[in-house]
PDB file of N, CA and C in Angstrom:
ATOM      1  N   UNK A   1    -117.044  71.270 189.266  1.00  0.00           N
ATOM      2  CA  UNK A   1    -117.020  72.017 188.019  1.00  0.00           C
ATOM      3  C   UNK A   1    -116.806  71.048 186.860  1.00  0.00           C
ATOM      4  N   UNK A   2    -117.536  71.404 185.861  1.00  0.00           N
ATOM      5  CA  UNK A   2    -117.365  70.121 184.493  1.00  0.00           C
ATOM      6  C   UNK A   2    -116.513  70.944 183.888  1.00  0.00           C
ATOM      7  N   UNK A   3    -115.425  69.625 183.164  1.00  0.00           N
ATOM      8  CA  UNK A   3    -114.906  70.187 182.574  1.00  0.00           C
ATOM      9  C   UNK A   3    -114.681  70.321 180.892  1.00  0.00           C
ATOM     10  N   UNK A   4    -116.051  69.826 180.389  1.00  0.00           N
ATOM     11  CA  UNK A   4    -116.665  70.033 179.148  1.00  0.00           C
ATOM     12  C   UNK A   4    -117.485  70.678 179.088  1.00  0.00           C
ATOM     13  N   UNK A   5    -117.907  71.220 178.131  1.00  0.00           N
ATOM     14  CA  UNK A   5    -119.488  71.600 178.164  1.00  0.00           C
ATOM     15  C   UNK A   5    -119.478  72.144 177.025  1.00  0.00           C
ATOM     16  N   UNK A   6    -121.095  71.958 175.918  1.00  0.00           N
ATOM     17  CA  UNK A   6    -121.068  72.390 174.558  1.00  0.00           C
ATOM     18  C   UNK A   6    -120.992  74.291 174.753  1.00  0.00           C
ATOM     19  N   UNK A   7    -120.517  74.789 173.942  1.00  0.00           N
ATOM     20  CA  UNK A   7    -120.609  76.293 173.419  1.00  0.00           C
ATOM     21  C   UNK A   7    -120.895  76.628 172.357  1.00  0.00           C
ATOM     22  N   UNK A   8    -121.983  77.981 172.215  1.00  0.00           N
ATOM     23  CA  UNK A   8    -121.941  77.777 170.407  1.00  0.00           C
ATOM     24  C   UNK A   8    -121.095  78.871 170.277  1.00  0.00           C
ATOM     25  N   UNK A   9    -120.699  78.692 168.869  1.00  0.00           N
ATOM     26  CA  UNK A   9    -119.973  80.165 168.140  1.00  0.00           C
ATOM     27  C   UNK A   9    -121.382  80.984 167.544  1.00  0.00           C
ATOM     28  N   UNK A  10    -121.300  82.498 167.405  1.00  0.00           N
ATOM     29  CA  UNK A  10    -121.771  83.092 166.695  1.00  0.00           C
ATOM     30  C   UNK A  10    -121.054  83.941 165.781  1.00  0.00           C
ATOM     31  N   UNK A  11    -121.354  85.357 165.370  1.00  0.00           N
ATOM     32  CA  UNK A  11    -120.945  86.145 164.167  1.00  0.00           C
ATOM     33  C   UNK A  11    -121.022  87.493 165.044  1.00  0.00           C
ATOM     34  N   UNK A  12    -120.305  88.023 164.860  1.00  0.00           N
ATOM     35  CA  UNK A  12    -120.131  89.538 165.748  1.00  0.00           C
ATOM     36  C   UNK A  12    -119.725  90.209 164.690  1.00  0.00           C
ATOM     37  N   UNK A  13    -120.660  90.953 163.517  1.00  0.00           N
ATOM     38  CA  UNK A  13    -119.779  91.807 162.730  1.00  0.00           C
ATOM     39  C   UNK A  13    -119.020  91.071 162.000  1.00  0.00           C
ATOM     40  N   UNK A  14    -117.454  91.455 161.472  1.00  0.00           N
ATOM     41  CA  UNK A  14    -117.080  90.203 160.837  1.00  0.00           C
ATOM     42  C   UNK A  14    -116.200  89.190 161.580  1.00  0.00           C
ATOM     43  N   UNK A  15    -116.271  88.975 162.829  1.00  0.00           N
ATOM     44  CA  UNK A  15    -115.234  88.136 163.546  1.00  0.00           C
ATOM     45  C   UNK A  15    -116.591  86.891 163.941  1.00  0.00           C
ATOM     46  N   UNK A  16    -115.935  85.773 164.429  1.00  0.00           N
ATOM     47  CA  UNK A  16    -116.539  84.745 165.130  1.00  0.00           C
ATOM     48  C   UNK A  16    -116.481  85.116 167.008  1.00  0.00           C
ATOM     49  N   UNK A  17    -117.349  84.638 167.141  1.00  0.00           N
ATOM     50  CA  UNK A  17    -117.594  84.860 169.020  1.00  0.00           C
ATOM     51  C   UNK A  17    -117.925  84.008 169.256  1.00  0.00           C
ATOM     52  N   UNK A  18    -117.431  83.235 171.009  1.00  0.00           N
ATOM     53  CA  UNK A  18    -117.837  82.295 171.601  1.00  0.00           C
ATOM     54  C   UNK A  18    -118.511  83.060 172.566  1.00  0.00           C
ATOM     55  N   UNK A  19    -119.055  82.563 173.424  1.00  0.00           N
ATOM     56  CA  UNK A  19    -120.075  83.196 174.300  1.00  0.00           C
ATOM     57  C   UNK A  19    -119.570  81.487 175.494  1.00  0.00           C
ATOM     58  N   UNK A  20    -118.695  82.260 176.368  1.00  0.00           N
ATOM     59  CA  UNK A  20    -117.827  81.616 176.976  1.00  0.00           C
ATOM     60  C   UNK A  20    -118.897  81.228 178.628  1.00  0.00           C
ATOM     61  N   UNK A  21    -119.129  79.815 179.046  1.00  0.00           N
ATOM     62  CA  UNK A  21    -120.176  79.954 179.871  1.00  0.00           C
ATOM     63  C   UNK A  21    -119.573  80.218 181.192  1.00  0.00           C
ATOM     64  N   UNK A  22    -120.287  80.483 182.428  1.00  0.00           N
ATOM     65  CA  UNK A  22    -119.915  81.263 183.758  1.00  0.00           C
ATOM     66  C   UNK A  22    -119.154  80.137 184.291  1.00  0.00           C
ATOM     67  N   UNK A  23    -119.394  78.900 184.189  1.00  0.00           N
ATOM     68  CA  UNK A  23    -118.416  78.083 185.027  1.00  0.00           C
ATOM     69  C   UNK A  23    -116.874  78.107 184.765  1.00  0.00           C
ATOM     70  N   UNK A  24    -116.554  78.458 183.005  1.00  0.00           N
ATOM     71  CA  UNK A  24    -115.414  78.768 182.569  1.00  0.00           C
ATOM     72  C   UNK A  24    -114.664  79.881 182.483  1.00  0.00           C
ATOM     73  N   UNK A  25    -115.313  81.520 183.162  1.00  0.00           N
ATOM     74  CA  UNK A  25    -115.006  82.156 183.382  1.00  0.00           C
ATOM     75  C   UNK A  25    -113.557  82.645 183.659  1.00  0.00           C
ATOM     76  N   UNK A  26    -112.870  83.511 182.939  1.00  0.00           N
ATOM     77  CA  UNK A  26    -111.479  83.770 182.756  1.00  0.00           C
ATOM     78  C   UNK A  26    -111.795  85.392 183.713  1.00  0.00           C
ATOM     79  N   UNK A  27    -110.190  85.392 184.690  1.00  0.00           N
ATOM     80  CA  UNK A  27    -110.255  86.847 185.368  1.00  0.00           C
ATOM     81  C   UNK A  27    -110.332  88.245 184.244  1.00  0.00           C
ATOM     82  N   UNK A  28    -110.281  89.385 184.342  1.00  0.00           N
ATOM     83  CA  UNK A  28    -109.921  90.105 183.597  1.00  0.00           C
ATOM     84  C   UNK A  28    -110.812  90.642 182.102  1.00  0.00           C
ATOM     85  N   UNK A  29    -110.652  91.021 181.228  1.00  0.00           N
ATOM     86  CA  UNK A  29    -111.098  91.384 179.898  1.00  0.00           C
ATOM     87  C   UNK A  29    -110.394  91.077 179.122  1.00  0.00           C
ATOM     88  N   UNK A  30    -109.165  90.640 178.865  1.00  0.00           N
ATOM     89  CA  UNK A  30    -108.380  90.434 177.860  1.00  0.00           C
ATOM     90  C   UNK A  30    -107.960  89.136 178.271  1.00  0.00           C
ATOM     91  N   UNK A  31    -107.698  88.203 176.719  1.00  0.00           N
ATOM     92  CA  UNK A  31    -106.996  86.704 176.750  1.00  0.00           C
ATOM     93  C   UNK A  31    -105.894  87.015 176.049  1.00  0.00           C
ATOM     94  N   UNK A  32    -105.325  86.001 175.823  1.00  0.00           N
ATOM     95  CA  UNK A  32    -104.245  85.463 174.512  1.00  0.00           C
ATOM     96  C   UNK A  32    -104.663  84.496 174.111  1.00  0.00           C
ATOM     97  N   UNK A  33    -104.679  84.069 172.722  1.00  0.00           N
ATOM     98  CA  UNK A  33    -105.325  83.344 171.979  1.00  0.00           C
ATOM     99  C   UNK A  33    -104.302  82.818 171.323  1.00  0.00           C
ATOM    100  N   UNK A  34    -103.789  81.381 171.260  1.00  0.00           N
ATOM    101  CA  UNK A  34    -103.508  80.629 170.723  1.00  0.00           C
ATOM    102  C   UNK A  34    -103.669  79.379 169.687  1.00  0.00           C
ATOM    103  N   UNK A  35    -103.460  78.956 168.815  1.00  0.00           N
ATOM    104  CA  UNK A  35    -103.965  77.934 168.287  1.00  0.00           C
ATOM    105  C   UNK A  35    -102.783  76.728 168.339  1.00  0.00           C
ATOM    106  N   UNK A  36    -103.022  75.532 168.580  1.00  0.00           N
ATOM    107  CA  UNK A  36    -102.393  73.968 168.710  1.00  0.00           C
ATOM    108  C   UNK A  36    -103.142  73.124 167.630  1.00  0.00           C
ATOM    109  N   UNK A  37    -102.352  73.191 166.482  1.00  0.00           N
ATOM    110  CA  UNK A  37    -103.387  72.091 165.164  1.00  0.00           C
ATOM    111  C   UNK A  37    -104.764  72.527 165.351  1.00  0.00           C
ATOM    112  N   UNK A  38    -105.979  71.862 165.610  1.00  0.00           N
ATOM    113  CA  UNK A  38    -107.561  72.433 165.666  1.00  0.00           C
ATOM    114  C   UNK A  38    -108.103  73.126 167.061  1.00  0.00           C
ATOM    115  N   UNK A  39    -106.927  73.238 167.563  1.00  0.00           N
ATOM    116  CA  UNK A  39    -107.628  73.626 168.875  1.00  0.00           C
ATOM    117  C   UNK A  39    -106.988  75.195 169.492  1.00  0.00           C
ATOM    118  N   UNK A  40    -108.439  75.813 169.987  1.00  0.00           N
ATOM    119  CA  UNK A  40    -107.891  77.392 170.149  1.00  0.00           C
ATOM    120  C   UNK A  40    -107.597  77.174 171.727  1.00  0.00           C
ATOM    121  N   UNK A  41    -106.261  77.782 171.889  1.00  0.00           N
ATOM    122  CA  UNK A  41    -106.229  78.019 173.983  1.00  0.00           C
ATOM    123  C   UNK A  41    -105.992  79.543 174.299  1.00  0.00           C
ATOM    124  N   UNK A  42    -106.983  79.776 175.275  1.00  0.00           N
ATOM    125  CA  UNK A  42    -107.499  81.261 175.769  1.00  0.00           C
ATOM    126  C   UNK A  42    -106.451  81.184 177.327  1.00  0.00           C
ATOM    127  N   UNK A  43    -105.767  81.906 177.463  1.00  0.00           N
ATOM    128  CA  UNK A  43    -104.962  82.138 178.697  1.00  0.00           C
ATOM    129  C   UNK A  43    -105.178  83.206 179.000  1.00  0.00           C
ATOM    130  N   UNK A  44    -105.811  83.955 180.520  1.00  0.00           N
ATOM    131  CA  UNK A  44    -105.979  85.253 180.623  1.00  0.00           C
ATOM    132  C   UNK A  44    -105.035  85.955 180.934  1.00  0.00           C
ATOM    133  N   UNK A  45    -104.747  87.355 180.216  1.00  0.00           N
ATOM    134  CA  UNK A  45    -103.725  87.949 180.525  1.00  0.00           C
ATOM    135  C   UNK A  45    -103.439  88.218 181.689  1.00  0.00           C
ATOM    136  N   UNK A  46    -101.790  88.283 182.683  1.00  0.00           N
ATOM    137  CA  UNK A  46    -102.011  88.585 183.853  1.00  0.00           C
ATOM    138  C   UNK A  46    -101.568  90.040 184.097  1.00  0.00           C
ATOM    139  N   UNK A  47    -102.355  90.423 185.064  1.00  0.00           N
ATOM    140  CA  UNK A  47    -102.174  91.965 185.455  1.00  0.00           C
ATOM    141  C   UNK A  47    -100.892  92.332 186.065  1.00  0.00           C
ATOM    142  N   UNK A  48     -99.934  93.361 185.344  1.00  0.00           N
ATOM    143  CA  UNK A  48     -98.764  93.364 186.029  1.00  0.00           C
ATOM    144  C   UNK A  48     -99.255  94.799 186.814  1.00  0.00           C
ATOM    145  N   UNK A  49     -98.305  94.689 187.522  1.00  0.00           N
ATOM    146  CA  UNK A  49     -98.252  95.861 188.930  1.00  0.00           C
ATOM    147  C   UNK A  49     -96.790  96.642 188.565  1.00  0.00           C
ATOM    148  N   UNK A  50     -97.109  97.686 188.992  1.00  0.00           N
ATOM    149  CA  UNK A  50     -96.073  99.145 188.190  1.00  0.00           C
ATOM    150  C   UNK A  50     -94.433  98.534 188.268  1.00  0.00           C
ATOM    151  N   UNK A  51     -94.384  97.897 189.825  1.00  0.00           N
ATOM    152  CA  UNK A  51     -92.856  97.307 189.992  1.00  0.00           C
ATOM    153  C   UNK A  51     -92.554  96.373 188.649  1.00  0.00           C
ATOM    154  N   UNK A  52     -93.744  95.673 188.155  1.00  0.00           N
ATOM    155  CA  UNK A  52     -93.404  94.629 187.301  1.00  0.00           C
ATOM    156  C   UNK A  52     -92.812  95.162 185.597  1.00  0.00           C
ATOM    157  N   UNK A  53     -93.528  96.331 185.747  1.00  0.00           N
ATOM    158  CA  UNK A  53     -93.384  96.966 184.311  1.00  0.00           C
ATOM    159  C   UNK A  53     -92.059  97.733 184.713  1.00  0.00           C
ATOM    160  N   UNK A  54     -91.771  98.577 185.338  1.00  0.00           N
ATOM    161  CA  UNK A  54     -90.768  99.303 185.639  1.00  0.00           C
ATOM    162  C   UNK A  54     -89.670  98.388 185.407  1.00  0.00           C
ATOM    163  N   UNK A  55     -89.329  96.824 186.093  1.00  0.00           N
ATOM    164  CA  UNK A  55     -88.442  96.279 186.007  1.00  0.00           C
ATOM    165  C   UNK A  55     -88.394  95.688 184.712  1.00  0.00           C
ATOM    166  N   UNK A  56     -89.002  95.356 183.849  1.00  0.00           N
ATOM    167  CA  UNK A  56     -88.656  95.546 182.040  1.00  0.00           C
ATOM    168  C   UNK A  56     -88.312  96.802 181.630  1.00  0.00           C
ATOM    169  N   UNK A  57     -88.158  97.505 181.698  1.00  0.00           N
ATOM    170  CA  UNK A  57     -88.455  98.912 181.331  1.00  0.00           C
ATOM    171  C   UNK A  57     -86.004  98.956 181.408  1.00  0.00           C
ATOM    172  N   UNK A  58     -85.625  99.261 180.249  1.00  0.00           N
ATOM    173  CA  UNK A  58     -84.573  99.428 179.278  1.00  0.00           C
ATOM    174  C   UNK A  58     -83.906 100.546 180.450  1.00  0.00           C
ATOM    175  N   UNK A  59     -82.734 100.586 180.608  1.00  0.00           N
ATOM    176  CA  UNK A  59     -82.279 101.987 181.439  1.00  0.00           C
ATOM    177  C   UNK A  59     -81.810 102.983 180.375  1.00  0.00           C
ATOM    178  N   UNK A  60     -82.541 104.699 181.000  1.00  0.00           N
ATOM    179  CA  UNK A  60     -82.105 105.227 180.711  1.00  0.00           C
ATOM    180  C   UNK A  60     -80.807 105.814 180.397  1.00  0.00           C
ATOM    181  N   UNK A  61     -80.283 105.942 179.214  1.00  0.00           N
ATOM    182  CA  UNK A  61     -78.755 106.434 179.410  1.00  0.00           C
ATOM    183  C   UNK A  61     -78.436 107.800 178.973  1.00  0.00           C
ATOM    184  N   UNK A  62     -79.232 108.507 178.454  1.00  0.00           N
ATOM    185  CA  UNK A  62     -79.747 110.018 177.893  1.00  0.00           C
ATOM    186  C   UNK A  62     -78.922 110.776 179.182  1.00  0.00           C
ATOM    187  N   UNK A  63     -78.214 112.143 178.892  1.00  0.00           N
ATOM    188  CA  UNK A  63     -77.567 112.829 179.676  1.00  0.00           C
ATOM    189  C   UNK A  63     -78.538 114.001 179.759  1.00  0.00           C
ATOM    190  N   UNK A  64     -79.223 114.052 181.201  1.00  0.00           N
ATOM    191  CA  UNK A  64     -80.127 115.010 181.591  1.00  0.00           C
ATOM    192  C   UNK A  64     -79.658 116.415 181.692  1.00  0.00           C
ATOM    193  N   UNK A  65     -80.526 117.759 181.086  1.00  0.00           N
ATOM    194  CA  UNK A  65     -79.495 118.436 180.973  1.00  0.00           C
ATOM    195  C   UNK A  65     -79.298 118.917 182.301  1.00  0.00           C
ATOM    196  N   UNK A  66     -78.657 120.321 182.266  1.00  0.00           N
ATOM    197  CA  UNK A  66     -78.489 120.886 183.736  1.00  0.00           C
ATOM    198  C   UNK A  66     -80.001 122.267 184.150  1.00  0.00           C
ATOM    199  N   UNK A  67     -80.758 121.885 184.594  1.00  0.00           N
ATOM    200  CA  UNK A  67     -81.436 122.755 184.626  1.00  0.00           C
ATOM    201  C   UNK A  67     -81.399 123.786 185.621  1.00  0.00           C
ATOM    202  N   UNK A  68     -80.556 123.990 186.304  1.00  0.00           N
ATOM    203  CA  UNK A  68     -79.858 125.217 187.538  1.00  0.00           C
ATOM    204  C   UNK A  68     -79.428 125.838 186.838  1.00  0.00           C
ATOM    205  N   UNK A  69     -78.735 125.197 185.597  1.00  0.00           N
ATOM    206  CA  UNK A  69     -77.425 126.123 185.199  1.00  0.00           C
ATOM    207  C   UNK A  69     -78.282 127.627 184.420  1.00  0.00           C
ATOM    208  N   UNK A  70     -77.317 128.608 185.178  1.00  0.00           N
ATOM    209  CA  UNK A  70     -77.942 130.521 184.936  1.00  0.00           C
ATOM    210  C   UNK A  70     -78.764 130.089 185.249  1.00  0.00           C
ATOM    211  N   UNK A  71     -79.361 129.770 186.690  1.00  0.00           N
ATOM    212  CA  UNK A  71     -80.027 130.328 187.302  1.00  0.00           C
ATOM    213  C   UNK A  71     -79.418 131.324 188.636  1.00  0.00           C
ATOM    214  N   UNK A  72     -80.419 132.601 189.366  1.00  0.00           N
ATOM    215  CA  UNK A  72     -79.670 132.963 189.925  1.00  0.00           C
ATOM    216  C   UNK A  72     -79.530 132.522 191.606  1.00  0.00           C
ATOM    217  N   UNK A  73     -78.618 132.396 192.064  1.00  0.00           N
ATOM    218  CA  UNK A  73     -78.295 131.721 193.714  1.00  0.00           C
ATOM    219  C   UNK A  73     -79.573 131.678 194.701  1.00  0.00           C
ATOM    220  N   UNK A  74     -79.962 130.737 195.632  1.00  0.00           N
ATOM    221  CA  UNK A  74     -81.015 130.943 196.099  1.00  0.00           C
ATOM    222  C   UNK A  74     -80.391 132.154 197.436  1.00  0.00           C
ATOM    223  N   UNK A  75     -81.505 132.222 197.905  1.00  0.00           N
ATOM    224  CA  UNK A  75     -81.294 133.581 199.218  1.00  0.00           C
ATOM    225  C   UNK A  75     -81.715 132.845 200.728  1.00  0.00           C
ATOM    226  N   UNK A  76     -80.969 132.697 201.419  1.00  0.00           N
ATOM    227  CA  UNK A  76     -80.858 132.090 202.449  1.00  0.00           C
ATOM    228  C   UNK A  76     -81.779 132.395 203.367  1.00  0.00           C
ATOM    229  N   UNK A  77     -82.878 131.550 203.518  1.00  0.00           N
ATOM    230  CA  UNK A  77     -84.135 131.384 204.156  1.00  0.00           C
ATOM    231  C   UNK A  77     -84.007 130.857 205.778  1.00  0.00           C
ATOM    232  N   UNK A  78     -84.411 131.765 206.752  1.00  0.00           N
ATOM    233  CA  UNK A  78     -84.172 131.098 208.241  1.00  0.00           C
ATOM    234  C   UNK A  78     -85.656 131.197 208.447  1.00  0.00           C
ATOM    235  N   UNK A  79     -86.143 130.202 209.328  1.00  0.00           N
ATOM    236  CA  UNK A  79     -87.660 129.534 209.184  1.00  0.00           C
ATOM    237  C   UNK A  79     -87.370 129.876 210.882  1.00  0.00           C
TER     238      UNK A  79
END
């Protein structure tokens, strides 16, 4: 795999576009885009999995209400 190769920019509307070639291919649809003095760096976003988000995810401390309460007794079911 080379690890140069020319690219052109074009005009998409009013943004600039690279038209990124197949050998440089990033996973996914979405990057992060950075800039370092003249130079842009594309890192592809990585896909988190539900455990990954859940474990950022702030704990609830909200007091749930009582939702039994007045209701009336259940009736004793023999199966």
């Amino acid at each position: 795999m080379q690890s140069q190769r020319l690219a052109r920019l074009f005009r998409n509307g009013r943004n600039q576009a690279l038209r990124i070639p197949r050998e440089f291919e990033l996973p996914g649809d979405e990057v992060i885009i950075h800039k370092e003095g003249d130079r842009l760096i594309l890192e592809p976003v990585k896909t988190r999995n539900l455990l990954g988000i859940l474990a950022k995810l702030k704990p609830v401390n909200d007091a749930f209400p009582d939702v039994d309460n007045g209701l009336l007794p259940l009736d004793d079911i023999r199966l």
